[in-house]
C-alpha atoms as a PDB file:
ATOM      1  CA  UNK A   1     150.236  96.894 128.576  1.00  0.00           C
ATOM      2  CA  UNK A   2     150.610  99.542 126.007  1.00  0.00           C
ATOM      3  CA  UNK A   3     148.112 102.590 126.353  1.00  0.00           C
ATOM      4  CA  UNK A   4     145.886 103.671 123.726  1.00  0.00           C
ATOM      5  CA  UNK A   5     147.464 106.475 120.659  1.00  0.00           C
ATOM      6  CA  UNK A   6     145.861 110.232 121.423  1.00  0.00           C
ATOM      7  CA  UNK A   7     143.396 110.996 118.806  1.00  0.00           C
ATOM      8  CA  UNK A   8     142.771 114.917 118.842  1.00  0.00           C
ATOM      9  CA  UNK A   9     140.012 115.959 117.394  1.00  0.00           C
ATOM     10  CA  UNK A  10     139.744 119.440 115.906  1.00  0.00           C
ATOM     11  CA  UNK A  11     136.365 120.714 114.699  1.00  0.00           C
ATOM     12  CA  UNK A  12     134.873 123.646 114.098  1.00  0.00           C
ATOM     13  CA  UNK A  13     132.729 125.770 111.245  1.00  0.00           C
ATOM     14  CA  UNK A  14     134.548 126.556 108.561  1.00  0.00           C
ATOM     15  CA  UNK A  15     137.134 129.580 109.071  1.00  0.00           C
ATOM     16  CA  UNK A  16     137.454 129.449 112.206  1.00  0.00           C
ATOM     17  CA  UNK A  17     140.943 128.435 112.229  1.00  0.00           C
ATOM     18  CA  UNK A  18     140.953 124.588 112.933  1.00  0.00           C
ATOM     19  CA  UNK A  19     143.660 123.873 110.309  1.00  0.00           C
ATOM     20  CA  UNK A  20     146.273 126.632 111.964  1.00  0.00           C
ATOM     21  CA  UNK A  21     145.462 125.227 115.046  1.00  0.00           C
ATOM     22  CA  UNK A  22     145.716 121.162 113.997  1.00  0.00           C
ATOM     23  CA  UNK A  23     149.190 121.697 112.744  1.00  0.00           C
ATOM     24  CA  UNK A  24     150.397 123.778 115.633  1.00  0.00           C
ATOM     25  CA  UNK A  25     149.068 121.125 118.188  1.00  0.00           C
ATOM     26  CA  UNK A  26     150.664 118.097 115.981  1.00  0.00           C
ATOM     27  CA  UNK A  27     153.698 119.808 115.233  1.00  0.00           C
ATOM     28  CA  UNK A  28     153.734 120.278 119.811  1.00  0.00           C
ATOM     29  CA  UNK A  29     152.975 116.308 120.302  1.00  0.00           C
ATOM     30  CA  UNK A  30     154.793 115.241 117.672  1.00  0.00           C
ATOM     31  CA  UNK A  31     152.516 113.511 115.440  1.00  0.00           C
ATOM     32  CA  UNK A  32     150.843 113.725 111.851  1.00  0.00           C
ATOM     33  CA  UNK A  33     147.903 116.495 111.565  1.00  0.00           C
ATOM     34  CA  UNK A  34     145.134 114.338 109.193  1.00  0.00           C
ATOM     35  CA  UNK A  35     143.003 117.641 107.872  1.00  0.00           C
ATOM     36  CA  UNK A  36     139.970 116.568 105.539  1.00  0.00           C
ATOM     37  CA  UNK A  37     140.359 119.732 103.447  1.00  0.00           C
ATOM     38  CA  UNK A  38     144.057 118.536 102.570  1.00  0.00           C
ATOM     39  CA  UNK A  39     143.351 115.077 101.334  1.00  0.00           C
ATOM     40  CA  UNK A  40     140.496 116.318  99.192  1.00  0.00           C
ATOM     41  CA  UNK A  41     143.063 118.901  97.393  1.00  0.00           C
ATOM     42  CA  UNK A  42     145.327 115.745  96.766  1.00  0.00           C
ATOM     43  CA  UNK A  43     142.175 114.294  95.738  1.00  0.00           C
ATOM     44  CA  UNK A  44     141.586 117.005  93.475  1.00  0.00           C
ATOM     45  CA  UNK A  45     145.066 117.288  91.522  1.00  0.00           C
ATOM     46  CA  UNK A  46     144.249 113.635  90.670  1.00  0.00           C
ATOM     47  CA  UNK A  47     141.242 114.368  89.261  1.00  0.00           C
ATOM     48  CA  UNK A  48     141.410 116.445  85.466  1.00  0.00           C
ATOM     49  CA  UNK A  49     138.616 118.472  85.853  1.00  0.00           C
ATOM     50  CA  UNK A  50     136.933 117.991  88.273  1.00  0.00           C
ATOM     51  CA  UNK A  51     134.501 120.925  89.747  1.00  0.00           C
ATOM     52  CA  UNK A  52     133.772 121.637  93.335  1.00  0.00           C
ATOM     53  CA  UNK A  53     130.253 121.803  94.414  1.00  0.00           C
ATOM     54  CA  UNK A  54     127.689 120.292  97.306  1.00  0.00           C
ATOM     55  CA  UNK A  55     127.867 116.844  97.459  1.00  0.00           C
ATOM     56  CA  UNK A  56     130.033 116.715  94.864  1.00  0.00           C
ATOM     57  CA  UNK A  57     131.341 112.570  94.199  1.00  0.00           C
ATOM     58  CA  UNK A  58     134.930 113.725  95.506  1.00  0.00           C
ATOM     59  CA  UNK A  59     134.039 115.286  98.741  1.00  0.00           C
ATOM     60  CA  UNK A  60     131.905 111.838  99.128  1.00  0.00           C
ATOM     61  CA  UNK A  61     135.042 109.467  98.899  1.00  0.00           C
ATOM     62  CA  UNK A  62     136.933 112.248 100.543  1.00  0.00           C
ATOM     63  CA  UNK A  63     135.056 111.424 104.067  1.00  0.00           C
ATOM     64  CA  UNK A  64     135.581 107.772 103.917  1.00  0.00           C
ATOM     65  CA  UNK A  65     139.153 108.451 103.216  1.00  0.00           C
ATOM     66  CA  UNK A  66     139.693 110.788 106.131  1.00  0.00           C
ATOM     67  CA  UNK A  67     138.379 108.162 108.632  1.00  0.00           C
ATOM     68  CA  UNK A  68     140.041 105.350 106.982  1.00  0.00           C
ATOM     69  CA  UNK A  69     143.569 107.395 107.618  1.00  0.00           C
ATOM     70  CA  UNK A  70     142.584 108.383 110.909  1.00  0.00           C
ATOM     71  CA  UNK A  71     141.399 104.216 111.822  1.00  0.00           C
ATOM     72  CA  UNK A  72     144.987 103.351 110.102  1.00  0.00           C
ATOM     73  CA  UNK A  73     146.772 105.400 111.572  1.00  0.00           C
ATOM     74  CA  UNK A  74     144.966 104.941 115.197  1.00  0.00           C
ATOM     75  CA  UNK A  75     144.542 100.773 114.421  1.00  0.00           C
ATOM     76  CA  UNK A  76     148.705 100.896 114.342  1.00  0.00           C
ATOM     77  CA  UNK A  77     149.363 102.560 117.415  1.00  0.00           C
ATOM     78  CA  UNK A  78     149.587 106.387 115.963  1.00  0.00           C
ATOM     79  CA  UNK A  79     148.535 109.381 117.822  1.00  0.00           C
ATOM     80  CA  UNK A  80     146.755 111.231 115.846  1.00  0.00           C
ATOM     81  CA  UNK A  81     145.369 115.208 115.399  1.00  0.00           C
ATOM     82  CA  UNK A  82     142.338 115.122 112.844  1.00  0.00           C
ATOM     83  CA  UNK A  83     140.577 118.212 111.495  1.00  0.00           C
ATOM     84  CA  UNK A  84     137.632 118.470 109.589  1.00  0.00           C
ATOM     85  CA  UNK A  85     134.458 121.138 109.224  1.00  0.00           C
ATOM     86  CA  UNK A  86     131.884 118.264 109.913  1.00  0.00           C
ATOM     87  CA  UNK A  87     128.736 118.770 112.268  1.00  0.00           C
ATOM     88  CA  UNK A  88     128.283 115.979 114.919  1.00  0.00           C
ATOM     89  CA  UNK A  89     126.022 114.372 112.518  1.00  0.00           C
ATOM     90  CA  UNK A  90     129.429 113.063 110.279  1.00  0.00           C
ATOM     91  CA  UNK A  91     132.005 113.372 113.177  1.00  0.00           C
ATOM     92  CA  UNK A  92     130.174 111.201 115.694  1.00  0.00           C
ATOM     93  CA  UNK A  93     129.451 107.731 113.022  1.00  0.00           C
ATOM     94  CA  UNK A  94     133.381 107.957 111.886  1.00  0.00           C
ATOM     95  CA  UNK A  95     134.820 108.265 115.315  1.00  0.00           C
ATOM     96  CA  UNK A  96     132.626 106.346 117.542  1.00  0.00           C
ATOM     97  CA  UNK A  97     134.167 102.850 116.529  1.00  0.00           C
ATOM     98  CA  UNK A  98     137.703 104.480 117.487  1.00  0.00           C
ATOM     99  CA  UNK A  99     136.384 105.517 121.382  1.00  0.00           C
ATOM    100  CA  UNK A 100     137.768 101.903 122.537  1.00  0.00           C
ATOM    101  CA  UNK A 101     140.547 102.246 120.579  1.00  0.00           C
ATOM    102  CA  UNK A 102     142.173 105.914 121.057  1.00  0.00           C
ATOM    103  CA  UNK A 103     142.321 108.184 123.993  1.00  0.00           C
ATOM    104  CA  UNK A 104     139.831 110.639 122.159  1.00  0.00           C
ATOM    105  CA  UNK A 105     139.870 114.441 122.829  1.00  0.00           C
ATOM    106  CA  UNK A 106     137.804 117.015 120.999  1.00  0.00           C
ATOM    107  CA  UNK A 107     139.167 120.956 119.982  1.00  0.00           C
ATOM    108  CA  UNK A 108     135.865 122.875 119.285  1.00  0.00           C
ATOM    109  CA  UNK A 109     137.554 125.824 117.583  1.00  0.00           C
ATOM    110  CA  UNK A 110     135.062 129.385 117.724  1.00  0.00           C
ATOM    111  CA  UNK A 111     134.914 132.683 116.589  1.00  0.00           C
ATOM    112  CA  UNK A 112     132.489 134.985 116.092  1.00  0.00           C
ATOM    113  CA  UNK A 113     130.633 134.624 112.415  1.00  0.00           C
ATOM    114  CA  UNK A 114     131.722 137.930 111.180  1.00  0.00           C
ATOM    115  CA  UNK A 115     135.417 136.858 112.012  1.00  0.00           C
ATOM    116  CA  UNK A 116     134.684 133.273 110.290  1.00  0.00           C
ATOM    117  CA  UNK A 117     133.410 134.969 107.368  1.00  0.00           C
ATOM    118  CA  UNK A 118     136.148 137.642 106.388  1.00  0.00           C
ATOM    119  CA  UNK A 119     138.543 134.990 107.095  1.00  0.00           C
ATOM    120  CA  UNK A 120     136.811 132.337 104.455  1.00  0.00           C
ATOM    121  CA  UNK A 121     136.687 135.956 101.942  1.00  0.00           C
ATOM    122  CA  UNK A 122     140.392 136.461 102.823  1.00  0.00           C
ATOM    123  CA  UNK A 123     141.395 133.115 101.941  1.00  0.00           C
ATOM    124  CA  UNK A 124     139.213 132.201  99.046  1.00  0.00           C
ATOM    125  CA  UNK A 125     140.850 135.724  97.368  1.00  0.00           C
ATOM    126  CA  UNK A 126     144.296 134.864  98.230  1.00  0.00           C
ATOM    127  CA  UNK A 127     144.999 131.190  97.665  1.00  0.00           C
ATOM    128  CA  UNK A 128     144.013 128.332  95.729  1.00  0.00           C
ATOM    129  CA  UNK A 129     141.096 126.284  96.996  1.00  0.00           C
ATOM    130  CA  UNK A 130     139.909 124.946  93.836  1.00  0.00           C
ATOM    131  CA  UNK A 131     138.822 121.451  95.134  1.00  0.00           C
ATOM    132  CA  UNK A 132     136.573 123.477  97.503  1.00  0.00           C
ATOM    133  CA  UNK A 133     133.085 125.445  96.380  1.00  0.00           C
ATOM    134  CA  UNK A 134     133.978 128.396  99.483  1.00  0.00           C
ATOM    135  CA  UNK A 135     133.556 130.877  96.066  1.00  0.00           C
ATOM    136  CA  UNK A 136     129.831 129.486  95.536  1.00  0.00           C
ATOM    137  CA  UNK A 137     128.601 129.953  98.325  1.00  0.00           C
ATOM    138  CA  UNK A 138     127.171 133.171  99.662  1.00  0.00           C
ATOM    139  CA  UNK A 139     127.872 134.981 102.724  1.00  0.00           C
ATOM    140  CA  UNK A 140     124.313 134.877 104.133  1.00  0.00           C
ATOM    141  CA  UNK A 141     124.507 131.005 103.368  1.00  0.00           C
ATOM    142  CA  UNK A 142     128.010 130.911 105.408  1.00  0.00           C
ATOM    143  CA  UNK A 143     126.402 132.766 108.430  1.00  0.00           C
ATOM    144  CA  UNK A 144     123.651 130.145 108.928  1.00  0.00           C
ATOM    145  CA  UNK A 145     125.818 127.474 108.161  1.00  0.00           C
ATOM    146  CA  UNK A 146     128.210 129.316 110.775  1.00  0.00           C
ATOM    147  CA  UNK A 147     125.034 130.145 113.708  1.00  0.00           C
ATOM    148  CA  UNK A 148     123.772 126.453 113.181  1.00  0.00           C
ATOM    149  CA  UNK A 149     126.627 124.658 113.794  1.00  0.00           C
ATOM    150  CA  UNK A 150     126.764 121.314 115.293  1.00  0.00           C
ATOM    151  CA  UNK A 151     129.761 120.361 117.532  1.00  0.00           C
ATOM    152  CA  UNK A 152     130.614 116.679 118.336  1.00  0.00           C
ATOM    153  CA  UNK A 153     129.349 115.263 120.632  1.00  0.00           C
ATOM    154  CA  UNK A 154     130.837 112.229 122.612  1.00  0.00           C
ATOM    155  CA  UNK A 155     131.573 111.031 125.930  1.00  0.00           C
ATOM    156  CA  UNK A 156     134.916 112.461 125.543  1.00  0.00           C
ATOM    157  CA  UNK A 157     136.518 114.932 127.245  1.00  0.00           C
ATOM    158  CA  UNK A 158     135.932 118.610 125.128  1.00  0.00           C
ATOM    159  CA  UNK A 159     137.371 122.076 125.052  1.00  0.00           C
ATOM    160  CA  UNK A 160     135.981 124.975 123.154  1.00  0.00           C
ATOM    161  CA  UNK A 161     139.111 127.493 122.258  1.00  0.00           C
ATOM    162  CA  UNK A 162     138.633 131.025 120.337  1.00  0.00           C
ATOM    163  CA  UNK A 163     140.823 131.233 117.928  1.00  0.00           C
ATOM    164  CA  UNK A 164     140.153 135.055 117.139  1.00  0.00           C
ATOM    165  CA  UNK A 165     143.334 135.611 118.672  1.00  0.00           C
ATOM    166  CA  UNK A 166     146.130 133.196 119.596  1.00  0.00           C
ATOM    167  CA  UNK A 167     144.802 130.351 121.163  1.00  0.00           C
ATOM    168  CA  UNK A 168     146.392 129.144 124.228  1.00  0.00           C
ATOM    169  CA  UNK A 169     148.867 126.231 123.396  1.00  0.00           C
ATOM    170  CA  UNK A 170     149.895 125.985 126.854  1.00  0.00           C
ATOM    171  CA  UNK A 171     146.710 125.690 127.954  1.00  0.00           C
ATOM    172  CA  UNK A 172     145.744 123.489 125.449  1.00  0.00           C
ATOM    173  CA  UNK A 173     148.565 121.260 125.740  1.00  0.00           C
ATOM    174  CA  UNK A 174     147.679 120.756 129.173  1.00  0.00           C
ATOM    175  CA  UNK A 175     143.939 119.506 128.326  1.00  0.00           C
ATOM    176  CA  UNK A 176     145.706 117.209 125.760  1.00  0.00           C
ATOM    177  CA  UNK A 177     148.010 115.373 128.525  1.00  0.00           C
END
């Protein structure tokens, strides 16, 4: 009997480093890194136009595409690391029909607000992010957002790593196995 594909699950409020960290731990299993963020830029150079903002119609078809990759990719035998900013309250409907079908492990990346927030400033200066609205919204909004965070929450085996400094791949590797 084959065993069940690995879906890693990397969450997290926003700048604390879930992406870094979802393509370090794919590129150490050996599998695709599915990052919500990166499908809605693809999403974005497809659509002329288009302006970020809350709620926006593109980061709406944006979540349905991220878990129909991740149930693809899981439904043909993939292992998987998916990262996205969502609170339980989006995480936990998307993955629960997967928890029969994937060996389901959850990342809870962490920092300290101040370090999420000059990290979000540092990035939104220095690159293009135009699909996202990280410009419009203020920092006071980005600490609350930050201090009321959600993590998932399944039946599924969970480690919290702070990423203000390197994280521990060995260690997390380890968790993962």
């Amino acid at each position: 009997m084959q065993s069940k594909p690995l879906l890693v699950v990397v969450s997290g409020p926003p700048g604390t480093g879930k992406t870094t960290l979802a393509h370090r731990v794919a590129a150490a299993i050996g599998c695709p890194a599915i990052c919500r963020d990166e499908i809605k830029e693809g999403m974005a150079h497809a659509t002329p136009g288009f302006v970020p903002g809350p709620g926006d119609p593109l980061t709406m078809r944006t979540l349905s595409t991220f878990f129909d990759v991740i149930g693809l990719l899981i439904g043909r035998g993939t292992t998987v690391v998916a990262e996205a900013a969502f609170q339980d309250r989006l995480w936990n409907p998307g993955l629960a029909p997967l928890l029969d079908r994937a060996d389901v492990r959850i990342l809870h990346c962490t920092v300290p607000a101040e370090v999420a927030l000059a990290r979000i400033n540092t990035r939104t200066a220095s690159s293009d992010r135009s699909a996202h609205e990280d410009a419009q919204i203020s920092a006071e909004a980005r600490m609350r957002t930050h201090n009321a965070f959600q993590p998932v929450d399944l039946p599924v085996p969970a480690m919290t790593v702070d990423t203000t400094t390197e994280p521990p791949l060995k260690e997390i590797l380890a968790f993962l196995s």
